[in-house]
Protein backbone atom coordinates (compact mmCIF):
# COMPACT_ATOMS: atom_id res chain seq x y z
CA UNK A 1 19.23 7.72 4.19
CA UNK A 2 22.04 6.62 2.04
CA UNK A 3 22.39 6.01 -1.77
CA UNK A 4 21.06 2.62 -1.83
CA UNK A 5 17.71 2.29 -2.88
CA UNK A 6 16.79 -0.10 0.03
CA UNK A 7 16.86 2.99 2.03
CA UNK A 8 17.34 2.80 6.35
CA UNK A 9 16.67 6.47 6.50
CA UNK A 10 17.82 8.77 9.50
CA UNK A 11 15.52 9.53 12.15
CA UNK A 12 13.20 6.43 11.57
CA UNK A 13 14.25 4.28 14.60
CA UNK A 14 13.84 6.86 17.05
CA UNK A 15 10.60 8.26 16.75
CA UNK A 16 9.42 6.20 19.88
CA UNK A 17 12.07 7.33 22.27
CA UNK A 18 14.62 5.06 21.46
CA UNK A 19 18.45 5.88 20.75
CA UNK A 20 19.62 4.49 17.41
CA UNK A 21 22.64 7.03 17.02
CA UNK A 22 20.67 8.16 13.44
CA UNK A 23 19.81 12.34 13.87
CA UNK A 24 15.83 12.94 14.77
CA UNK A 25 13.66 13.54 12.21
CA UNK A 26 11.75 17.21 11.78
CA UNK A 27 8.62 17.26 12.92
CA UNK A 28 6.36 19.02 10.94
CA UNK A 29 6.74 21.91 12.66
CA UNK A 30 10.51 21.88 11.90
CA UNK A 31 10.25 21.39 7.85
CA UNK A 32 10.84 24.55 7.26
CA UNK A 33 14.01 25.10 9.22
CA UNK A 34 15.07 21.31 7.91
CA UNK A 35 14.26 22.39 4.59
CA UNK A 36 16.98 25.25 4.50
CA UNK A 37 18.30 24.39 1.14
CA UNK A 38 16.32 27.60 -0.97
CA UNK A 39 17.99 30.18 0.97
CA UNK A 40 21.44 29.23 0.00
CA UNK A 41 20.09 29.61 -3.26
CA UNK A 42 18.21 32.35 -3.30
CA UNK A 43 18.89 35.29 -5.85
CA UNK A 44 19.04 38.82 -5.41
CA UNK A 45 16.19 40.78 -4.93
CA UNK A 46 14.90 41.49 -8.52
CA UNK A 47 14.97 45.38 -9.74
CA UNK A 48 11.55 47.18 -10.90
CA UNK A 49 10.15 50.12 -12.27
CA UNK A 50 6.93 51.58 -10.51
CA UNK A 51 4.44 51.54 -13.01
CA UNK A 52 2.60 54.68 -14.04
CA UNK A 53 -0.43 55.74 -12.61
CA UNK A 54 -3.75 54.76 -15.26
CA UNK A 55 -5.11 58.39 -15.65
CA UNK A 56 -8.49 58.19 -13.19
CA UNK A 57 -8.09 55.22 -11.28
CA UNK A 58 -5.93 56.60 -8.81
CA UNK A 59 -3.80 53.56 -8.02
CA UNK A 60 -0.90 54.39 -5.65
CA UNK A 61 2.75 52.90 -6.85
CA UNK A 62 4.24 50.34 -4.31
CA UNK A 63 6.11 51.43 -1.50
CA UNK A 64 9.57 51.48 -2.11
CA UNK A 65 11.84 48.61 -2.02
CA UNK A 66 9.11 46.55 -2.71
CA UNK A 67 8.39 44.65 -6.57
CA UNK A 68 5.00 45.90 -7.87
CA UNK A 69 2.34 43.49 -9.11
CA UNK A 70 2.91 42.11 -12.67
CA UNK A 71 6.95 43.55 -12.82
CA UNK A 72 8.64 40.06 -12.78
CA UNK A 73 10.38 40.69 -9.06
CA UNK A 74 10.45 37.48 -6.75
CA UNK A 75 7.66 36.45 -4.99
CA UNK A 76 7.42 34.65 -2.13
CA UNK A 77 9.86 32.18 -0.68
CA UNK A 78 8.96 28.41 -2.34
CA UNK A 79 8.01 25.72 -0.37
CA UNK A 80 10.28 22.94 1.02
CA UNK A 81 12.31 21.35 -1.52
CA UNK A 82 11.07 23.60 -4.46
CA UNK A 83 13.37 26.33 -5.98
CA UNK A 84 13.35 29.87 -7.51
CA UNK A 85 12.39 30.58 -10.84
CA UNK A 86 12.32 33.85 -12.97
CA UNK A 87 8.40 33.97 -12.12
CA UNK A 88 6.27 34.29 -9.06
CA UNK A 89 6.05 31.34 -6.80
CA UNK A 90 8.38 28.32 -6.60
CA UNK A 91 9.35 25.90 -9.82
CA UNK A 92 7.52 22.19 -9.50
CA UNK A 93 8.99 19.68 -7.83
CA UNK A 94 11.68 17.57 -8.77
CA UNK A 95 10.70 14.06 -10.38
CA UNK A 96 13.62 11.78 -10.74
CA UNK A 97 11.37 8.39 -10.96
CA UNK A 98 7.77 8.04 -10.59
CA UNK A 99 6.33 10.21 -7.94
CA UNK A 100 7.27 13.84 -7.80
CA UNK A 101 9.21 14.98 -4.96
CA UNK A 102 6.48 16.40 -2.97
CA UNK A 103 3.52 14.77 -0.97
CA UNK A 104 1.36 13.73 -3.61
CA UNK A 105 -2.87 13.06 -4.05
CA UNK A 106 -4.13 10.26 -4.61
CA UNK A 107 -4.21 10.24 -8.28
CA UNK A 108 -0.35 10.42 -8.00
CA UNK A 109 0.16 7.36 -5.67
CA UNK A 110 -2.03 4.87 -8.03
CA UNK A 111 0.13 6.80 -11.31
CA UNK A 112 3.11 5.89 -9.72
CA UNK A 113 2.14 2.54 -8.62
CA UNK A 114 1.47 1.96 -12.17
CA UNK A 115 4.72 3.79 -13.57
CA UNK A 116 6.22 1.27 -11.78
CA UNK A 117 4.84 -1.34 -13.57
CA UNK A 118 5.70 0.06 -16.97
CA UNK A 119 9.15 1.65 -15.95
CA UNK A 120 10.43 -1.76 -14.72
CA UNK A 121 7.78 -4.53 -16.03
CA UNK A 122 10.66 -7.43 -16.54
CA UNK A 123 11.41 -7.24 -13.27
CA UNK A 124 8.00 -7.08 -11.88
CA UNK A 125 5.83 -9.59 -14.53
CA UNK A 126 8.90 -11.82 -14.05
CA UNK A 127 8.43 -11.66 -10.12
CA UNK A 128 4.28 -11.76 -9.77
CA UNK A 129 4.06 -14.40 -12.95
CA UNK A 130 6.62 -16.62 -11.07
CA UNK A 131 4.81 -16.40 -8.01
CA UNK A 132 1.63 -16.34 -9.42
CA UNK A 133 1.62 -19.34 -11.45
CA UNK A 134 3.61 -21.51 -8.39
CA UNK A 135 0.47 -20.00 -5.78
CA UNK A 136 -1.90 -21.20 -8.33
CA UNK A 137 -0.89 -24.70 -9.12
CA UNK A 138 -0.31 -25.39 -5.67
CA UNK A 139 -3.97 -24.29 -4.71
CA UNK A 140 -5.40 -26.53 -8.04
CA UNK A 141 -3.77 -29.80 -6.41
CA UNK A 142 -4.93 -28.56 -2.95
CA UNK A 143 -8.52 -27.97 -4.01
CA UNK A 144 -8.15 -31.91 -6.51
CA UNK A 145 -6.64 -34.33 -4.03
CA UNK A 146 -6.45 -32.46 -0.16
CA UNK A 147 -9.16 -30.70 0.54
CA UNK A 148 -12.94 -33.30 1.48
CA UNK A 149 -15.96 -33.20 -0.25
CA UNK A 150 -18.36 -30.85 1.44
CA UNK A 151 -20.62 -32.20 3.96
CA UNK A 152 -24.45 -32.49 2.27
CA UNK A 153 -27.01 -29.98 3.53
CA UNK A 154 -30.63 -31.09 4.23
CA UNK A 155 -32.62 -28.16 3.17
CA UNK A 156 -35.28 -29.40 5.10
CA UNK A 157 -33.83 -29.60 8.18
CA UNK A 158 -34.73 -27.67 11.15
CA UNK A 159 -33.77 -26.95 14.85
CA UNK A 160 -30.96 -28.78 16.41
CA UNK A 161 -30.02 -30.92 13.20
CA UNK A 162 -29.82 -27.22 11.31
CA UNK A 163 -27.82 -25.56 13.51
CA UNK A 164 -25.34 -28.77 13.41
CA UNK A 165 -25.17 -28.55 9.63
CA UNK A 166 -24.39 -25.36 9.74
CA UNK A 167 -21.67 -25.64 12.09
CA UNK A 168 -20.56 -28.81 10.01
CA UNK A 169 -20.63 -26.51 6.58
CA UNK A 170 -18.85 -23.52 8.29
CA UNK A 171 -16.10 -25.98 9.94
CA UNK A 172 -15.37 -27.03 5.79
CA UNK A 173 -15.59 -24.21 4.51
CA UNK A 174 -12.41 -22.86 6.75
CA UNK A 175 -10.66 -26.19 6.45
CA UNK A 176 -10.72 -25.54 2.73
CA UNK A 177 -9.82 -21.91 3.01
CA UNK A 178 -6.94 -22.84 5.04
CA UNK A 179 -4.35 -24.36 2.96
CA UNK A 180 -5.27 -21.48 0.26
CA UNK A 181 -4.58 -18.41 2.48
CA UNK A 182 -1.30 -20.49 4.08
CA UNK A 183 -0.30 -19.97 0.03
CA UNK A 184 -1.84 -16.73 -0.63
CA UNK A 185 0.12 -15.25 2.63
CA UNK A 186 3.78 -16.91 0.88
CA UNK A 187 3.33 -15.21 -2.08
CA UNK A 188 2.21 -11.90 -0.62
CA UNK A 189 5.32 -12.25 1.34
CA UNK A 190 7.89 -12.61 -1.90
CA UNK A 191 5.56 -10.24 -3.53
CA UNK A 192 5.35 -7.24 -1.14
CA UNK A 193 9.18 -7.76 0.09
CA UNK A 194 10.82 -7.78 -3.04
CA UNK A 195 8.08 -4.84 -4.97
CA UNK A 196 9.20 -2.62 -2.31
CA UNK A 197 12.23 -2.70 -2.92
CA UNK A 198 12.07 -1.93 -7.04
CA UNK A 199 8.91 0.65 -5.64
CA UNK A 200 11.87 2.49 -3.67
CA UNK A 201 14.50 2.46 -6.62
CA UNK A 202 11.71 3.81 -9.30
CA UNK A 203 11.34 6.65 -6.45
CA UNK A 204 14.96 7.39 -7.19
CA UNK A 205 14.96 6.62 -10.59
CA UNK A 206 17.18 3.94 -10.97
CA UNK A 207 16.77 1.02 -13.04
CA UNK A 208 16.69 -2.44 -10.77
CA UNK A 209 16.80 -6.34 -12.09
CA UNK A 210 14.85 -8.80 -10.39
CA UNK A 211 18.02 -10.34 -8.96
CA UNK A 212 19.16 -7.70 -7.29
CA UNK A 213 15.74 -6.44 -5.88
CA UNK A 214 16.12 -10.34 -4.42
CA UNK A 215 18.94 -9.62 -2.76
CA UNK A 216 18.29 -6.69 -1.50
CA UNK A 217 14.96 -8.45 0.06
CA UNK A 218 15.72 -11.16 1.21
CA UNK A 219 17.43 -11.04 4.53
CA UNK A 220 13.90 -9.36 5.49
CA UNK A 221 11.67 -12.17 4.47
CA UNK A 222 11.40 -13.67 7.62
CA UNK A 223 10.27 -10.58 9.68
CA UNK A 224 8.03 -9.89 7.04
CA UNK A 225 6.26 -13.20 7.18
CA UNK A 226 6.15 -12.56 11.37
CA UNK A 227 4.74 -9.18 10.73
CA UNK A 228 1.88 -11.17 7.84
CA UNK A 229 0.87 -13.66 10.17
CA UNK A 230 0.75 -11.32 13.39
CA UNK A 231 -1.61 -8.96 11.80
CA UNK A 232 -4.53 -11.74 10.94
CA UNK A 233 -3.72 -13.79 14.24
CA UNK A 234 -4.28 -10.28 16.06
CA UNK A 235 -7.63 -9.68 14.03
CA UNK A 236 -8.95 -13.20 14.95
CA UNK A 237 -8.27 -12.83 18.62
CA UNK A 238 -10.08 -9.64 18.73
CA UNK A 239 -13.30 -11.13 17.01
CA UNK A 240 -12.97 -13.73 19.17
CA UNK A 241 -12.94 -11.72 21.93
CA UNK A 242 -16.31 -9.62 20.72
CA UNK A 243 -18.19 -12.54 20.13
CA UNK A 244 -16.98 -14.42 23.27
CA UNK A 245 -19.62 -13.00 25.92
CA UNK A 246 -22.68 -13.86 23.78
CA UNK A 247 -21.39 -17.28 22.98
CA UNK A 248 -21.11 -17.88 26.46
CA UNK A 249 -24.67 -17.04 26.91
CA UNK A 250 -26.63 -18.93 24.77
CA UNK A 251 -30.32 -18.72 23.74
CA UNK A 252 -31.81 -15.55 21.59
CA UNK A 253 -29.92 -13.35 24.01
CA UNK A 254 -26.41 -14.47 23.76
CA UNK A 255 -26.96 -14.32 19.90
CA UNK A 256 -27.87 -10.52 20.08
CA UNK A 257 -25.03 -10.38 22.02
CA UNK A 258 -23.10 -12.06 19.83
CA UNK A 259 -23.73 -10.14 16.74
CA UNK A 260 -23.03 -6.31 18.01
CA UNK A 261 -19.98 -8.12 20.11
CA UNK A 262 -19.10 -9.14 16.26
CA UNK A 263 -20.03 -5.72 14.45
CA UNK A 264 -17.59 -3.97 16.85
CA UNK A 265 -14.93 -5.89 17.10
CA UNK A 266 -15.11 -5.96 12.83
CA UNK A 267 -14.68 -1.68 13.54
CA UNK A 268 -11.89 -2.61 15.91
CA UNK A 269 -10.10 -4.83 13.72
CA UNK A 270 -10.19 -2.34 10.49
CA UNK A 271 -8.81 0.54 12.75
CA UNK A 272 -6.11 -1.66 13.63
CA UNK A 273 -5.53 -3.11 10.37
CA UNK A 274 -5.40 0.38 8.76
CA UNK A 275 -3.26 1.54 11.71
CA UNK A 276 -0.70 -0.71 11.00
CA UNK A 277 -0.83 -0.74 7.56
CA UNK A 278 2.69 1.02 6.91
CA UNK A 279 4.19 -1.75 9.14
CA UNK A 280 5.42 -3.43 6.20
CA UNK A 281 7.17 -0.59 3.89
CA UNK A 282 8.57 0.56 7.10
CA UNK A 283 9.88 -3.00 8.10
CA UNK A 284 11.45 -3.21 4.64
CA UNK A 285 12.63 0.30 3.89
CA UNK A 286 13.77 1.45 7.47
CA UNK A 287 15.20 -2.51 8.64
CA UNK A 288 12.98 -2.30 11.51
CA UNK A 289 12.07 -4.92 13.67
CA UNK A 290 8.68 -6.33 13.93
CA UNK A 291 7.33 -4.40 17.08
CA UNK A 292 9.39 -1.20 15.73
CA UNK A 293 7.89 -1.29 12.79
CA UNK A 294 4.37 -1.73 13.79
CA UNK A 295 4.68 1.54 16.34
CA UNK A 296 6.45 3.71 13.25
CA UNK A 297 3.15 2.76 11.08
CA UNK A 298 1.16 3.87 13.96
CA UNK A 299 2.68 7.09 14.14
CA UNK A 300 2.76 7.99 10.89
CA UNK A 301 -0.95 7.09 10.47
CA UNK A 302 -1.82 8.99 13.24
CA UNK A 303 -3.83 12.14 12.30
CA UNK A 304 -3.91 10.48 8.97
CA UNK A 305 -6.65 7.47 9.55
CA UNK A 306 -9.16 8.57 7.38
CA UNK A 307 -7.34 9.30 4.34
CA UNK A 308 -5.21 6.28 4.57
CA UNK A 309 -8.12 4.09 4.81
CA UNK A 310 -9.84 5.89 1.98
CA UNK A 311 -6.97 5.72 -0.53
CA UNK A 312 -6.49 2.05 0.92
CA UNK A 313 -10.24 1.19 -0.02
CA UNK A 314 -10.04 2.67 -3.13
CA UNK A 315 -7.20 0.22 -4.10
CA UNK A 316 -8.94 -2.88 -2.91
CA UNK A 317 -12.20 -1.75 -5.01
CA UNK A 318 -9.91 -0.78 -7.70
CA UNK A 319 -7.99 -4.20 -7.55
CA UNK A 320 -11.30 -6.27 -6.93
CA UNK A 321 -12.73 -4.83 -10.18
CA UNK A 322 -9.60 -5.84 -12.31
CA UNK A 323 -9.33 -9.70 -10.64
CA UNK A 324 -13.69 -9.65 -11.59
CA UNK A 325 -13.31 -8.44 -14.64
CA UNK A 326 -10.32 -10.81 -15.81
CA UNK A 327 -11.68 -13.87 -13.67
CA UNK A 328 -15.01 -13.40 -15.09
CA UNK A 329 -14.73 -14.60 -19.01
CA UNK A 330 -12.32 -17.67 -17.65
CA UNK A 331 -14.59 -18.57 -15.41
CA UNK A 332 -17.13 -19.06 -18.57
CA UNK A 333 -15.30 -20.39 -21.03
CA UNK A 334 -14.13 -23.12 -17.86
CA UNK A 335 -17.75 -23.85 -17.18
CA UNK A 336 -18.70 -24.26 -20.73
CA UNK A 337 -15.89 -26.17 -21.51
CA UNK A 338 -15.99 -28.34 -18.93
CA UNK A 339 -19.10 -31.65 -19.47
CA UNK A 340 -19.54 -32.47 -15.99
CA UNK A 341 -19.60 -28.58 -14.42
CA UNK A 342 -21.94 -27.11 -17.00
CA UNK A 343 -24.41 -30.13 -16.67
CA UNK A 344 -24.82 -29.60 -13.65
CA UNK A 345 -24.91 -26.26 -13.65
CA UNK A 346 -27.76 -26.14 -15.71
CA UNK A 347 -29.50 -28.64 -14.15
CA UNK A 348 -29.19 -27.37 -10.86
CA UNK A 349 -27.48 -29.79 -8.95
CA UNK A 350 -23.84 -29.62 -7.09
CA UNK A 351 -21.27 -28.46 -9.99
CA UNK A 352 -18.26 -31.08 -9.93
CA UNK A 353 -15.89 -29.13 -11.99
CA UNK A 354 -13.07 -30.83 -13.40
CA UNK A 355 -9.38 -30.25 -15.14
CA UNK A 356 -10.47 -28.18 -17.58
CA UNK A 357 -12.52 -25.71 -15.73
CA UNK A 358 -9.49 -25.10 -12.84
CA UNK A 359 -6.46 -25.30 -15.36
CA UNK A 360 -8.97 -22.30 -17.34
CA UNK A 361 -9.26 -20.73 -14.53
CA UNK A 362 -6.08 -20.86 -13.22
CA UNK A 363 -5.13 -19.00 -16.00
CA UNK A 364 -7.40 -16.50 -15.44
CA UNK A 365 -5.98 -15.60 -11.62
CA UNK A 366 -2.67 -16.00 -12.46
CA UNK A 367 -3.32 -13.10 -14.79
CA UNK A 368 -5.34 -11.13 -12.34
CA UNK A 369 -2.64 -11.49 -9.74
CA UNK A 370 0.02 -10.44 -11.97
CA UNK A 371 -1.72 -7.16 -12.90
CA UNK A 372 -3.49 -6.37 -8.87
CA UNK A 373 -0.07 -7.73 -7.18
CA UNK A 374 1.79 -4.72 -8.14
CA UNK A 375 -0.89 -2.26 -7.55
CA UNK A 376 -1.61 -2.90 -4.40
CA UNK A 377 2.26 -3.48 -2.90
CA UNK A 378 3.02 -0.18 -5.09
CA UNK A 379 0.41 1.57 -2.95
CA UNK A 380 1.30 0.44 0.36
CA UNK A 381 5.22 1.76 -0.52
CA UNK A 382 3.96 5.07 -2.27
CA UNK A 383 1.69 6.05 1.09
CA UNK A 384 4.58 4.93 3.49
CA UNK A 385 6.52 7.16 1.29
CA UNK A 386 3.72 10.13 1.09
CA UNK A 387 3.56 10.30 4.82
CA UNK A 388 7.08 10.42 5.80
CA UNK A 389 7.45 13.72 2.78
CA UNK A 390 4.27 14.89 4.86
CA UNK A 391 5.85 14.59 8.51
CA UNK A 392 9.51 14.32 8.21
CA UNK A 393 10.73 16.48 4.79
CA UNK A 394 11.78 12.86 3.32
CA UNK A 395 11.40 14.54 0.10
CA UNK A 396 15.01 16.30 0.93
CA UNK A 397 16.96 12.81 1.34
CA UNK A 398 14.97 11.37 -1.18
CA UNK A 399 16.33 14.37 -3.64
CA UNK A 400 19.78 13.46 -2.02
CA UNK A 401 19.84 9.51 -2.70
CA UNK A 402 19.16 10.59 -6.30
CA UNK A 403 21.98 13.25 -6.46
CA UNK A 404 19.77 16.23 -7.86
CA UNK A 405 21.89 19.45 -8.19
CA UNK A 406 20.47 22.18 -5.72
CA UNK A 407 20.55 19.07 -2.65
CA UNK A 408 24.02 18.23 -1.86
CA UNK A 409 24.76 17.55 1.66
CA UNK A 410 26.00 20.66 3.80
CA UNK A 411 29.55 20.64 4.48
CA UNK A 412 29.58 18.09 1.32
């Protein structure tokens, strides 16, 4: 790792065999010979007095050369990265920017996701507002002049004609997600290239403007867009696959087949997708390529599935609230404002909202995705971050990069 906040950190490369000329990374097993650093600065053994023995309770002093409970000596060594202090155990971590240097619970990931925010909030609200507000007009003239009407449903219909509607209604219904998610998936690109790199200069400390976080992102935009698209391609192949069989089939059968075909390849596809859910921190951070950085999430997931993928939940629910509860009170004041969309509403027919009810609204996503954006880029980052300080003592070049006394280089 060097001093640049867009970190390519040692041993990343070649955790899959390969030979990148960068040292190996510890293992867990080697943290604490990695994490050397204490013993260099350990003091001397501190002096005591044997205490005197409490008249009838017969407690024998310590054996010599050894402190004696409550006499200030040193206690045990502290723990990677932490240092002595004139107490028992090892001082707290060091905190140069928003995480602590240590591997951190999941309280600490979504507090430093939001740090973030605060610590730096030009250069993020002036990022996810830009992008935001460009995503969201786009998708108002998308949804006004591209997209068709929907087809009309019979309600009444039944057998063949049903089953063709439905077909008919499904077919529209992607057609009209389409263009939308093409737009969402650009400005999740900008987004999550250019977040991780301010995520990985808060981490250090150091104050970043959104021009330089650019720059710093943007020769990666491109793999990062290959690695976006690869992941929901790779999903849709595997559902397809699932459902393939019963489709085949046909009739009652084939349907049952169909549906648990479906209901495991869904399983399939969230393994993967929380598998390879560090892909894109490492792809950023570690200037890995696109199948590189897809094995280095795997591995640093591994043996950590269950935790990612709770902490990865948690977000989504967490960021799905926020979006409601913003989007919500828009989406009122649009319907009530708007003649045509309340009418029918009310009445029960098909709304046909207008102007006023998607320029409200509008309004109201481009503020949700302002405030969720960060969040959930800032947690991706943070848990890349977490489980290399977990496996590979990143804390130690982390501590480096920000040039905290105790963590010079050897031989510097």
């Amino acid at each position: 790792m060097n001093d640049s906040p867009g970190w390519a950190s040692p041993g990343s490369a070649p955790s899959d065999g390969e030979d990148s000329g960068t040292p190996r990374q510890p293992e867990p097993s080697d943290r604490a010979r990695a994490s050397s650093q204490w013993s260099r600065n350990q003091p001397p053994a501190g002096q005591w007095s044997p205490p005197a023995a409490t008249p009838g309770q017969g407690t024998p002093p310590p054996p010599p050369g050894r402190p004696g409970p409550q006499q200030g000596g040193w206690g045990p060594p502290p723990a990677p990265g932490g240092h002595w202090n004139s107490g028992w155990g090892p001082a707290p971590a060091a905190k140069p920017g928003v995480i602590p240097l240590r591997p951190l619970g999941v309280g600490e990931i979504l507090d430093g996701a939001v740090s973030t925010m605060r610590a730096h909030w030009r250069t993020v609200l002036g990022l996810t507002l830009t992008v935001a507000v460009i995503t969201q007009i786009a998708d108002i003239l998308v949804q006004r002049y591209l997209l068709p009407d929907p087809p009309e449903i019979d309600p009444n219909a039944t057998g063949t004609e049903a089953i063709d509607q439905a077909f008919d209604s499904l077919r529209s219904s992607l057609l009209s997600l389409l263009p939308i998610g093409v737009l969402a998936l650009v400005g999740t690109v900008f987004v999550t290239a250019v977040l991780t790199v301010v995520i990985s200069r808060s981490v250090l400390g150091r104050p970043v403007t959104l021009r330089e976080a650019w720059t710093e992102a943007r020769p990666r935009l491109l793999p990062l867009l290959g690695l976006l698209v690869l992941l929901p391609v790779m999903a849709g192949v595997v559902v397809g696959i699932g459902i393939l069989p019963g489709a085949l089939i046909g009739s009652d059968a084939g349907a049952a087949l169909a549906g648990l075909g479906g209901l495991a390849a869904f399983v399939v596809v969230i393994w993967l997708l929380v598998l390879f859910s560090l892909a894109a921190p490492a792809l950023m951070l570690e200037r890995q390529g696109l199948v590189k950085s897809l094995r280095r999430s795997a591995k640093l997931v591994r043996g950590a599935w269950w935790r990612i993928f709770g902490i990865t939940l948690l977000t989504l629910l967490l960021t799905f609230i926020v979006s409601m509860i913003i989007a919500i009170p828009f989406t009122v004041i649009g319907t009530l404002v708007d003649d045509g969309g309340a009418s029918s509403l009310f009445s029960g027919a098909t709304s046909d909202f207008g102007w006023p009810f998607l320029i409200i609204t509008g309004i109201g996503a481009v503020i949700g995705s302002a405030i969720t954006y960060p969040i959930s880029a800032g947690v991706a980052a943070l848990l890349y971050i977490d489980q290399r300080i977990r496996r590979e003592a990143l804390d130690l070049d982390l501590a480096r990069a920000a040039n905290l006394p105790g963590y010079e280089t050897p031989g510097s």
